[in-house]
Protein backbone atom coordinates (compact mmCIF):
# COMPACT_ATOMS: atom_id res chain seq x y z
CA UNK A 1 -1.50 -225.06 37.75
CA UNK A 2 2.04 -224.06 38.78
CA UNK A 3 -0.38 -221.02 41.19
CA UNK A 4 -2.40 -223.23 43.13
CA UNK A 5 0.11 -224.35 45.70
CA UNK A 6 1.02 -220.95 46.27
CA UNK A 7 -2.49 -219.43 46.57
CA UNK A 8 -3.16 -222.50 49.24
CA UNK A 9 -0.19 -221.93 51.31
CA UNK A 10 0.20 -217.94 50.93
CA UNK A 11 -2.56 -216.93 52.96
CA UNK A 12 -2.02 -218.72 56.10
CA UNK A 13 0.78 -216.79 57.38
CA UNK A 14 2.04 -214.25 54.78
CA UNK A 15 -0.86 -212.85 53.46
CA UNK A 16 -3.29 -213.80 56.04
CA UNK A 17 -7.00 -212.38 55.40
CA UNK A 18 -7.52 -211.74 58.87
CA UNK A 19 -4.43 -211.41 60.30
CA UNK A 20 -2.65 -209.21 57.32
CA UNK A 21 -5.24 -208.27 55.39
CA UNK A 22 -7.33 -207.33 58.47
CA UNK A 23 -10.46 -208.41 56.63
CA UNK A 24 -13.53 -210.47 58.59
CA UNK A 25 -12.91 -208.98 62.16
CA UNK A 26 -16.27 -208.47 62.96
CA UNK A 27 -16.93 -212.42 62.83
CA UNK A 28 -13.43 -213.61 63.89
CA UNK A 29 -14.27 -211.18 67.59
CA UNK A 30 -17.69 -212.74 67.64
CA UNK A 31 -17.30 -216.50 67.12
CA UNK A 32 -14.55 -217.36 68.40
CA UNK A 33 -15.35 -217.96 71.77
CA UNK A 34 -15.00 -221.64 71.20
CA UNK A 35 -13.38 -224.01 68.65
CA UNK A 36 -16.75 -225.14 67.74
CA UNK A 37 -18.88 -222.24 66.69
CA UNK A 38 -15.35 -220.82 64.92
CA UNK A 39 -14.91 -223.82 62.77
CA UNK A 40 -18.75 -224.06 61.81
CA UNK A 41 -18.35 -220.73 61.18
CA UNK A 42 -15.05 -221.02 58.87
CA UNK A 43 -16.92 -223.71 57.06
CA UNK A 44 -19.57 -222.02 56.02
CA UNK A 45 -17.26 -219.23 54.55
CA UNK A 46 -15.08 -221.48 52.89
CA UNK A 47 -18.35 -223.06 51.15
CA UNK A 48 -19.35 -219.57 50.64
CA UNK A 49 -15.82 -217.79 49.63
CA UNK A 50 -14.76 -220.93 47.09
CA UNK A 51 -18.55 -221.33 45.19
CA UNK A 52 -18.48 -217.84 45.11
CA UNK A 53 -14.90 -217.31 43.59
CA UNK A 54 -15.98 -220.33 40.92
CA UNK A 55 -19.09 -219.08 39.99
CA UNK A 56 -17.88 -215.59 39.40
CA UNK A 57 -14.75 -216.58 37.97
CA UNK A 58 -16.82 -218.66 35.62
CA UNK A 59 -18.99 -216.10 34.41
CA UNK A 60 -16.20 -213.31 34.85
CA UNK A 61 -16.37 -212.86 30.55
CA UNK A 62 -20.34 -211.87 30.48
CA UNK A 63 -20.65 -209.81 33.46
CA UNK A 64 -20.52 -206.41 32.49
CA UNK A 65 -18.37 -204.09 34.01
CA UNK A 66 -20.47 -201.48 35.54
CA UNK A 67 -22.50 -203.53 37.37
CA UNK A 68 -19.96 -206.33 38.53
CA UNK A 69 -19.97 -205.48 42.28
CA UNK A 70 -23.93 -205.85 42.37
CA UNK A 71 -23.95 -209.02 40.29
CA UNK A 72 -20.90 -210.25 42.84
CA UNK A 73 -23.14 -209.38 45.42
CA UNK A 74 -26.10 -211.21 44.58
CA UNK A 75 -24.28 -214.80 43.65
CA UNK A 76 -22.50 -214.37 47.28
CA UNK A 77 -25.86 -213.62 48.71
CA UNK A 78 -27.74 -216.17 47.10
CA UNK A 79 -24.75 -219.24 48.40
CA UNK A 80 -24.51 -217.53 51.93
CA UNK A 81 -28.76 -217.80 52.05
CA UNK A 82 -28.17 -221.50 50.97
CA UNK A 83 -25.44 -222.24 53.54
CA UNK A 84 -27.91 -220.41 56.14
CA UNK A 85 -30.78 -222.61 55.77
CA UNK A 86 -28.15 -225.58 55.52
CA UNK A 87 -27.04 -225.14 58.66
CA UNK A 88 -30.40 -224.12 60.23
CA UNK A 89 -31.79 -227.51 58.92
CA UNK A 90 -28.83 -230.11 60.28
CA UNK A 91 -27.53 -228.66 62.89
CA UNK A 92 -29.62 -226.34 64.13
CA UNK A 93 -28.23 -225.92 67.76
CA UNK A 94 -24.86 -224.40 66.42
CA UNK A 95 -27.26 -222.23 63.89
CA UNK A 96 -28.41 -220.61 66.74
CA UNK A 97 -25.17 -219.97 68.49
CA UNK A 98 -24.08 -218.19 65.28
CA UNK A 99 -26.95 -216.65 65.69
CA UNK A 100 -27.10 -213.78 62.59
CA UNK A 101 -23.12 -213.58 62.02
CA UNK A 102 -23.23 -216.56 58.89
CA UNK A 103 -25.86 -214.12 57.38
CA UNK A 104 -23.52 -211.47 57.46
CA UNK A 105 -20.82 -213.33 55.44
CA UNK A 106 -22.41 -211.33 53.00
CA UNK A 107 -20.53 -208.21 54.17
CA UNK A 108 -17.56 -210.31 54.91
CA UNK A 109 -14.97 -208.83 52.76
CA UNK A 110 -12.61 -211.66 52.47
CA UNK A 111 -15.29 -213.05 50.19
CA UNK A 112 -16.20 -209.91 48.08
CA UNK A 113 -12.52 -208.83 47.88
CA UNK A 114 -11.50 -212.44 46.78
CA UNK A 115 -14.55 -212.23 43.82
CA UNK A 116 -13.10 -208.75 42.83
CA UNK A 117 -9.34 -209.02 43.28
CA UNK A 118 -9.24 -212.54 41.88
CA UNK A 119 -12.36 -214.25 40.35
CA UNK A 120 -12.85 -211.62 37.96
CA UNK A 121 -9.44 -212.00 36.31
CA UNK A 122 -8.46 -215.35 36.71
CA UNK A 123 -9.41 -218.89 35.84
CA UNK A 124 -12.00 -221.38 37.30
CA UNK A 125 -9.25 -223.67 38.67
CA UNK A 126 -7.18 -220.75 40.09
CA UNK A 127 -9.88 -218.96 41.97
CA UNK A 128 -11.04 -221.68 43.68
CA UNK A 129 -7.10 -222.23 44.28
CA UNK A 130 -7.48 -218.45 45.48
CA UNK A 131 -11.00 -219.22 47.98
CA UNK A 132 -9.77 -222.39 49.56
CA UNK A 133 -6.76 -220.93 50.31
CA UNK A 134 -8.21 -218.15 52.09
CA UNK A 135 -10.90 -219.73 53.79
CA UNK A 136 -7.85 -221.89 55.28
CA UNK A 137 -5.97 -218.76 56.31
CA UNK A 138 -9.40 -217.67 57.62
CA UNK A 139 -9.91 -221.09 59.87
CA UNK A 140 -6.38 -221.06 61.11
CA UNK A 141 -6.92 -217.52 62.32
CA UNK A 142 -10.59 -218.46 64.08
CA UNK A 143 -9.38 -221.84 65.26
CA UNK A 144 -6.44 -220.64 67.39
CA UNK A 145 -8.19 -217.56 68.87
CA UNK A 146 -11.26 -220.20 69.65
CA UNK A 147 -8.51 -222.28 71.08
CA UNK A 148 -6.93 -219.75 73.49
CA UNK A 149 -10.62 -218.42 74.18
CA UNK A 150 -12.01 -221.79 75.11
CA UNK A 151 -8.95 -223.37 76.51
CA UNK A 152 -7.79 -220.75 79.08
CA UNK A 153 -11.52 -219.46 79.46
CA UNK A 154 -13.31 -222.48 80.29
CA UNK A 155 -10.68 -225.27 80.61
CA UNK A 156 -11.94 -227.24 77.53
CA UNK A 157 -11.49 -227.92 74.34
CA UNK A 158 -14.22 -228.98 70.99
CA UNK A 159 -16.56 -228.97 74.52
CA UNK A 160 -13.99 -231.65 76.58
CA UNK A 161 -12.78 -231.19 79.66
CA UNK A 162 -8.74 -230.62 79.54
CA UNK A 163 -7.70 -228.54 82.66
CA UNK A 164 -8.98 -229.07 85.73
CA UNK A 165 -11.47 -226.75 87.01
CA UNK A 166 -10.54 -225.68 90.66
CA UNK A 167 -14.68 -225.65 91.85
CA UNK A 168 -13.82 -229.70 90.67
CA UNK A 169 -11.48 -229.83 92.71
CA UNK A 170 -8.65 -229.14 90.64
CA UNK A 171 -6.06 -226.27 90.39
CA UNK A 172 -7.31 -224.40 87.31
CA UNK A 173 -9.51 -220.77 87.47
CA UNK A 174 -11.09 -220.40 84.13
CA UNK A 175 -10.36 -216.38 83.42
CA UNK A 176 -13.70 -215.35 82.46
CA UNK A 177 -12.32 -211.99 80.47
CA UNK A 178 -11.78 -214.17 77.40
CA UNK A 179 -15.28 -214.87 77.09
CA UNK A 180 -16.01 -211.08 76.57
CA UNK A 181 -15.52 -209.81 73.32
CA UNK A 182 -12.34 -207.82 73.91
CA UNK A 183 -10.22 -210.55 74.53
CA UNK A 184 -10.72 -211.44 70.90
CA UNK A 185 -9.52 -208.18 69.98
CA UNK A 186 -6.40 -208.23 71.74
CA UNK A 187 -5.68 -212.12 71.14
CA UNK A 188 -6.11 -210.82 67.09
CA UNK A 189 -3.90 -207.89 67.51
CA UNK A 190 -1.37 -210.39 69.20
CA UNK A 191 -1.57 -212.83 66.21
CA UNK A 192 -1.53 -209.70 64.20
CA UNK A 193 2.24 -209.12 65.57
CA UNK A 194 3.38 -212.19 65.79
CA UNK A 195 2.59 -212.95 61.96
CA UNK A 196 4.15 -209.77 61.33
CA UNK A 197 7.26 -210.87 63.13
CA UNK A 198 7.34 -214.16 61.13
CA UNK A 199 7.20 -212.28 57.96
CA UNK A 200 10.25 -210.13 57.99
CA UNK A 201 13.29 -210.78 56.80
CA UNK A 202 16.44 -212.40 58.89
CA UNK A 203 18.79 -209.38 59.45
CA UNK A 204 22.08 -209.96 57.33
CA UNK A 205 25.13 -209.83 59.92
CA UNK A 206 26.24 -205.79 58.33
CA UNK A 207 22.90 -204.57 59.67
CA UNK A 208 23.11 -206.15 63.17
CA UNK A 209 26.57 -204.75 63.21
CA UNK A 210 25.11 -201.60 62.47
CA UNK A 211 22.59 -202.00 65.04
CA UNK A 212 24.83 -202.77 68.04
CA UNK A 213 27.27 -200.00 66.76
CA UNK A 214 24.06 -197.93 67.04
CA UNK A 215 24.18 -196.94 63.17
CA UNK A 216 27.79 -195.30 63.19
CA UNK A 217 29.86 -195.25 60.25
């Protein structure tokens, strides 16, 4: 029990799938044009990533070794399938949008790596500890590059108008780069640093000593 907390919290800035790990960037470049289609998106791998992890961890003492990654496989396909035809059935305008990219949570490996590195060794209650934690690390991630995306490259936000457009008659020029796929890459490799920033360790007053005496004795 004492584990869950941590597994929750851990991965939205210290271990961070995306951001850390550097796990799912395929999906976090192509969804995240908007808020919208990245939280759909993050939903349907957290329903995905925490069945998966309970299912597996579940069944973790009967499935035999040497065939563990196909057996993984199949379980994550057959919930990401489900999702898929959720989604297609009530709300089948954002299916489309997502277009093929919740079919390929399949390959996501946040969700195979969480099955393997975690379900298969741990408890029910701990892996799904373990999923939820990281499909939260996973929408934090998505959200605020669909944020910056959407905000700055259209002037809105969830779809609602927030800056004002200048052909409105207002004094903000949406910058259409961030709606091309690079800008995701570079808005990830930004997050990338800054999470990598947060993570190290305040510099005891001897070092930064050190450091302004440029490392002299």
């Amino acid at each position: 029990m004492r584990r869950i907390p941590r597994t929750l919290t851990e991965p939205l800035v210290d271990n961070n799938p995306v951001a850390v790990q550097l796990l799912g960037l395929c999906s976090a470049l192509a969804v995240t044009r908007s808020v919208d289609t990245a939280l759909a998106m993050s939903a349907a791998l957290t329903v995905v990533l925490v069945s998966s992890n309970a299912i597996i961890s579940l069944l973790r003492r009967v499935i035999p070794h040497s065939t563990r990654l196909v057996l993984q496989i199949i379980i994550i396909a057959t919930l990401v399938t489900l999702a898929d035809q959720l989604l297609a059935a009530f709300a089948p305008a954002m299916s489309r949008r997502l277009s093929i990219f919740v079919s390929l949570i399949i390959t996501n490996c946040v969700v195979l790596g969480r099955a393997e590195a975690f379900a298969m060794s741990h408890g029910v209650l701990a892996s799904v500890g373990d999923g939820l934690g990281n499909a939260l690390g996973y929408t934090f991630l998505l959200t605020l590059v669909g944020a910056v995306r959407e905000l700055l490259g259209a002037g809105t936000l969830l779809g609602h108008a927030v800056l004002p457009l200048a052909r409105d008659g207002g004094w903000f020029e949406p910058m259409q780069i961030l709606h091309q796929a690079p800008s995701g890459f570079f808005l990830i490799a930004a997050f990338v640093w800054l999470l990598a920033r947060l993570r190290l360790p305040p510099a005891r007053p001897n070092e930064r000593r050190a450091g302004a005496d440029g490392g002299a004795p």
